[in-house]
N, C-alpha and C. Protein backbone atom coordinates (compact mmCIF):
# COMPACT_ATOMS: atom_id res chain seq x y z
N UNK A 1 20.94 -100.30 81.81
CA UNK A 1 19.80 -99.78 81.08
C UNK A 1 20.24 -98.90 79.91
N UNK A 2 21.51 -98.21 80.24
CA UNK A 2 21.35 -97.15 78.79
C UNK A 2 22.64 -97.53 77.91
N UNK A 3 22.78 -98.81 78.02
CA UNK A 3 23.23 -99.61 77.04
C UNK A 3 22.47 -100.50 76.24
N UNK A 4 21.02 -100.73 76.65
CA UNK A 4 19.91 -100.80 75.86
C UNK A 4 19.91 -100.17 75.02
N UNK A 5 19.28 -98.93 75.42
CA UNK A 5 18.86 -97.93 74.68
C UNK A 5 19.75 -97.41 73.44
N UNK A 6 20.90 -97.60 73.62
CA UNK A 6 22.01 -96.84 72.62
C UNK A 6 21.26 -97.47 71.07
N UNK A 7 21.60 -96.55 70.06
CA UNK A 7 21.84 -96.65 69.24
C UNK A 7 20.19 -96.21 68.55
N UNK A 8 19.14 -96.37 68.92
CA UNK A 8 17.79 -96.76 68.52
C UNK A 8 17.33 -94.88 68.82
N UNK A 9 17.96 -93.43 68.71
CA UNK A 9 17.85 -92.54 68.19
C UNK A 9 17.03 -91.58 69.04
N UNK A 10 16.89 -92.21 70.47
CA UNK A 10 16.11 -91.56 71.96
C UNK A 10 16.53 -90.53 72.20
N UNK A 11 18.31 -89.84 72.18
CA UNK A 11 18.35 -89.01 72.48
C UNK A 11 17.89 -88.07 71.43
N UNK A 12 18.35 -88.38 70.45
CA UNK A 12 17.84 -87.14 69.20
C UNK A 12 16.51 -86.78 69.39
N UNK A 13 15.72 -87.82 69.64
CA UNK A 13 13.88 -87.35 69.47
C UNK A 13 13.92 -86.28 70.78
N UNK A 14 14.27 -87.10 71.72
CA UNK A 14 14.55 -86.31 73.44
C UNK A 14 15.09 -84.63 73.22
N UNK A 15 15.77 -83.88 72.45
CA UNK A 15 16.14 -83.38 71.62
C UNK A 15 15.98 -82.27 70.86
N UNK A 16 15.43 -82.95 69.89
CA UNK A 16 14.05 -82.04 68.85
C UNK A 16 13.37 -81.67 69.15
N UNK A 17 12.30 -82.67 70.51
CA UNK A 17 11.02 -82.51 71.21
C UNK A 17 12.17 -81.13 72.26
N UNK A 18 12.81 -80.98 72.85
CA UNK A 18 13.02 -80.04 73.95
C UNK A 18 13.14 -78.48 72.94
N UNK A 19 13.97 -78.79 71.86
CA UNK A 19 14.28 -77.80 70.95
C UNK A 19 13.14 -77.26 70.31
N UNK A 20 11.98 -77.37 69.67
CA UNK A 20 10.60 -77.41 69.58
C UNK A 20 9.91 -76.36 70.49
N UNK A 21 10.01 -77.37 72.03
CA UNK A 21 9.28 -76.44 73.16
C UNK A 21 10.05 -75.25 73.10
N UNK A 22 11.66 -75.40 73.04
CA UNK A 22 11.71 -73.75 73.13
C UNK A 22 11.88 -72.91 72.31
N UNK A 23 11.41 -73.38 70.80
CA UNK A 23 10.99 -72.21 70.12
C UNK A 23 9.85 -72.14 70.49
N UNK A 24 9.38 -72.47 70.63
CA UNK A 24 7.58 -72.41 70.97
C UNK A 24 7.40 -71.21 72.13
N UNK A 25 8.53 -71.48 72.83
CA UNK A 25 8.83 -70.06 74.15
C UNK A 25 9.88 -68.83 73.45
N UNK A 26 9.99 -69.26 72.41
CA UNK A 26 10.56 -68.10 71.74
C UNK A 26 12.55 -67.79 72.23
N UNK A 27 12.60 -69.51 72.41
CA UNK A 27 13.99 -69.01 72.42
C UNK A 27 14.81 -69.47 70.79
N UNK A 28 16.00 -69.00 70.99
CA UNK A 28 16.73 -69.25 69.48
C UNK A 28 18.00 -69.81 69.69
N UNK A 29 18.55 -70.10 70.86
CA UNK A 29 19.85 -70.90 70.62
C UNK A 29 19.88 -71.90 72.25
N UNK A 30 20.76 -73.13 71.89
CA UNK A 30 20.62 -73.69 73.05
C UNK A 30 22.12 -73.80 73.26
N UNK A 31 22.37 -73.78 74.67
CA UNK A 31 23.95 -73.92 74.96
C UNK A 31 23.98 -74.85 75.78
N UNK A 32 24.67 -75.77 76.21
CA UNK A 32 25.45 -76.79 76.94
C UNK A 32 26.95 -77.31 77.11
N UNK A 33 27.22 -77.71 78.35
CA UNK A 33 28.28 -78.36 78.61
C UNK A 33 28.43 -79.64 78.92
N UNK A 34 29.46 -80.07 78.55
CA UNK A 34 29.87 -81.62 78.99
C UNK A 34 31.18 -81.87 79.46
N UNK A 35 31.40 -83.16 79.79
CA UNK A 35 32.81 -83.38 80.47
C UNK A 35 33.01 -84.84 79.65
N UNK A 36 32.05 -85.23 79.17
CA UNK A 36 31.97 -86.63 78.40
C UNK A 36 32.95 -86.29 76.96
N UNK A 37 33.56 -86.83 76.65
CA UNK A 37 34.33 -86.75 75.17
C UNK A 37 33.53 -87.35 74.03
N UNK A 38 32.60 -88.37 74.45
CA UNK A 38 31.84 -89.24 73.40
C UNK A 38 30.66 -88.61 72.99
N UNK A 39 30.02 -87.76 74.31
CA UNK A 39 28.89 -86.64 74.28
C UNK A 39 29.31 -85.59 72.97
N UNK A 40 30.45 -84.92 73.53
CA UNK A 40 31.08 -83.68 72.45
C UNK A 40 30.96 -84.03 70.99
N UNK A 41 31.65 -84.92 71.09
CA UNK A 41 31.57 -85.97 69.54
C UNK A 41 30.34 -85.63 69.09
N UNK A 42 29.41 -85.98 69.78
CA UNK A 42 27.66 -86.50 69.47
C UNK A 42 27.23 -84.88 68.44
N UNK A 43 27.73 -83.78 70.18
CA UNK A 43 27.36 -82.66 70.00
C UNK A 43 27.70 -82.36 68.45
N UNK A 44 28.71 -82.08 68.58
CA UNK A 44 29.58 -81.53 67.17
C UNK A 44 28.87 -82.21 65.76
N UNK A 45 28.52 -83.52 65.88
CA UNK A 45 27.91 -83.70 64.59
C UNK A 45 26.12 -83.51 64.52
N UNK A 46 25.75 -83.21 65.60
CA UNK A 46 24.39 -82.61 65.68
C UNK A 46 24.39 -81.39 65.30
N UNK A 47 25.61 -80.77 65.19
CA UNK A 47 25.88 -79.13 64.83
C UNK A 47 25.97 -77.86 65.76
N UNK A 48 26.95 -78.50 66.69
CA UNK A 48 27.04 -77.39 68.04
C UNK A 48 28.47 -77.32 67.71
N UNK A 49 28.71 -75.59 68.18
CA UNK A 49 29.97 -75.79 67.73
C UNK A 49 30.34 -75.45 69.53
N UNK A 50 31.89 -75.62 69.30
CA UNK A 50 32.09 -75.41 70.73
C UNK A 50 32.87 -73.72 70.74
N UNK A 51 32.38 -73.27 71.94
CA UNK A 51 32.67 -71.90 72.11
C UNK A 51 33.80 -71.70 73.35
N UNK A 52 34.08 -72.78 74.35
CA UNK A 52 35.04 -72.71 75.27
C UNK A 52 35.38 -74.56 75.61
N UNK A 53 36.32 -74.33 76.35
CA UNK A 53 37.35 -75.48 76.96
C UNK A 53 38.03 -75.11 78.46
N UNK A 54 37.71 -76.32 79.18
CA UNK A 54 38.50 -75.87 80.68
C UNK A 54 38.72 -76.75 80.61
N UNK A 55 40.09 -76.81 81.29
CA UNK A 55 41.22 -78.14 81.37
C UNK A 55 41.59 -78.17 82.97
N UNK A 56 41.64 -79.12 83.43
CA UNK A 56 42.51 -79.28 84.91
C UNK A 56 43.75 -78.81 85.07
N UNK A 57 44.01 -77.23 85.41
CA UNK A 57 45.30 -77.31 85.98
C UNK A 57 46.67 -78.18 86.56
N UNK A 58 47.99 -78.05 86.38
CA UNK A 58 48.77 -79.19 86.77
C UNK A 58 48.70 -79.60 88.41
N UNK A 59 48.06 -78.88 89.08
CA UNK A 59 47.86 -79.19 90.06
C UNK A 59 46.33 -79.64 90.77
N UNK A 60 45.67 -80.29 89.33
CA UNK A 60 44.30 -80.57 89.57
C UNK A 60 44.36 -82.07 89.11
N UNK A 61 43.62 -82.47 89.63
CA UNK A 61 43.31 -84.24 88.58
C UNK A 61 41.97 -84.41 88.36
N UNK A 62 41.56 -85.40 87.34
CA UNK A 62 42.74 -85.73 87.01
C UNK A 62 43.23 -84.79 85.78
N UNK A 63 44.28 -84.92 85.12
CA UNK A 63 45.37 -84.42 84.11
C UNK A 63 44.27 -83.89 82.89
N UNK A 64 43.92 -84.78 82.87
CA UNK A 64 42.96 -85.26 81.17
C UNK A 64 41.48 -84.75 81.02
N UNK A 65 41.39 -84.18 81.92
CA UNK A 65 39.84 -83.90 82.37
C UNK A 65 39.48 -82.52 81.49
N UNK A 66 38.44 -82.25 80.82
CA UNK A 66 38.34 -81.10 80.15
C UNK A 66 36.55 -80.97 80.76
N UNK A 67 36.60 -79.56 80.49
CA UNK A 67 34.73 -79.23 80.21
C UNK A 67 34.64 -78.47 78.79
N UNK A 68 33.99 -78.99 78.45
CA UNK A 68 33.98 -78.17 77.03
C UNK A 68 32.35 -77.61 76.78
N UNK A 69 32.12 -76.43 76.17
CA UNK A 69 30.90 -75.38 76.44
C UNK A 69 30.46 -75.52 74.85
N UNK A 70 29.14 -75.78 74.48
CA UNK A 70 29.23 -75.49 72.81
C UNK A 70 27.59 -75.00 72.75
N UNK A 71 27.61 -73.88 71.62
CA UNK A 71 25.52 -73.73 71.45
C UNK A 71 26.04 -74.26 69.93
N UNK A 72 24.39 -73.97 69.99
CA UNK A 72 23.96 -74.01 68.15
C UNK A 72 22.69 -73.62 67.90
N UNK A 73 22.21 -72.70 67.27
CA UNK A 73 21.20 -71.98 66.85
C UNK A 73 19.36 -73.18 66.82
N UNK A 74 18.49 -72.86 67.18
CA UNK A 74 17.56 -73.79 67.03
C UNK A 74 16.61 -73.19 66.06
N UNK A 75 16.22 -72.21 66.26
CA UNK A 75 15.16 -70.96 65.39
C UNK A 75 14.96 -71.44 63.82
């Protein structure tokens, strides 16, 4: 199913509409994390910058695994 969907701009509206409601509640920045690399990508050119990185220790797996933390102002 959400290889359908790709490309045709769902998440962005999904998005705007959430970013919207919460100025509407009077908030001003949104923060999130991911573990996806293709997500981050997304993030970063939507205009989030990233503010942290956690990596798997050498005694964690797998090796390659990151979380990465990013906001960006909505207001």
């Amino acid at each position: 199913m959400a290889l359908l969907c790709r490309r045709q701009g769902l998440a962005r509206a999904l998005f705007e509409r959430a970013s919207t409601l919460a100025v509407a509640r009077g908030c001003h920045n949104v923060w999130l994390d991911t573990s996806d690399p293709k997500a981050r990508e997304i993030y970063l050119r939507w205009g989030f910058v990233q503010f942290g990185k956690l990596e798997n220790g050498p005694n964690r797996g797998p090796s390659e695994h990151s979380r990465w933390f990013l906001q960006r102002p909505i207001a």
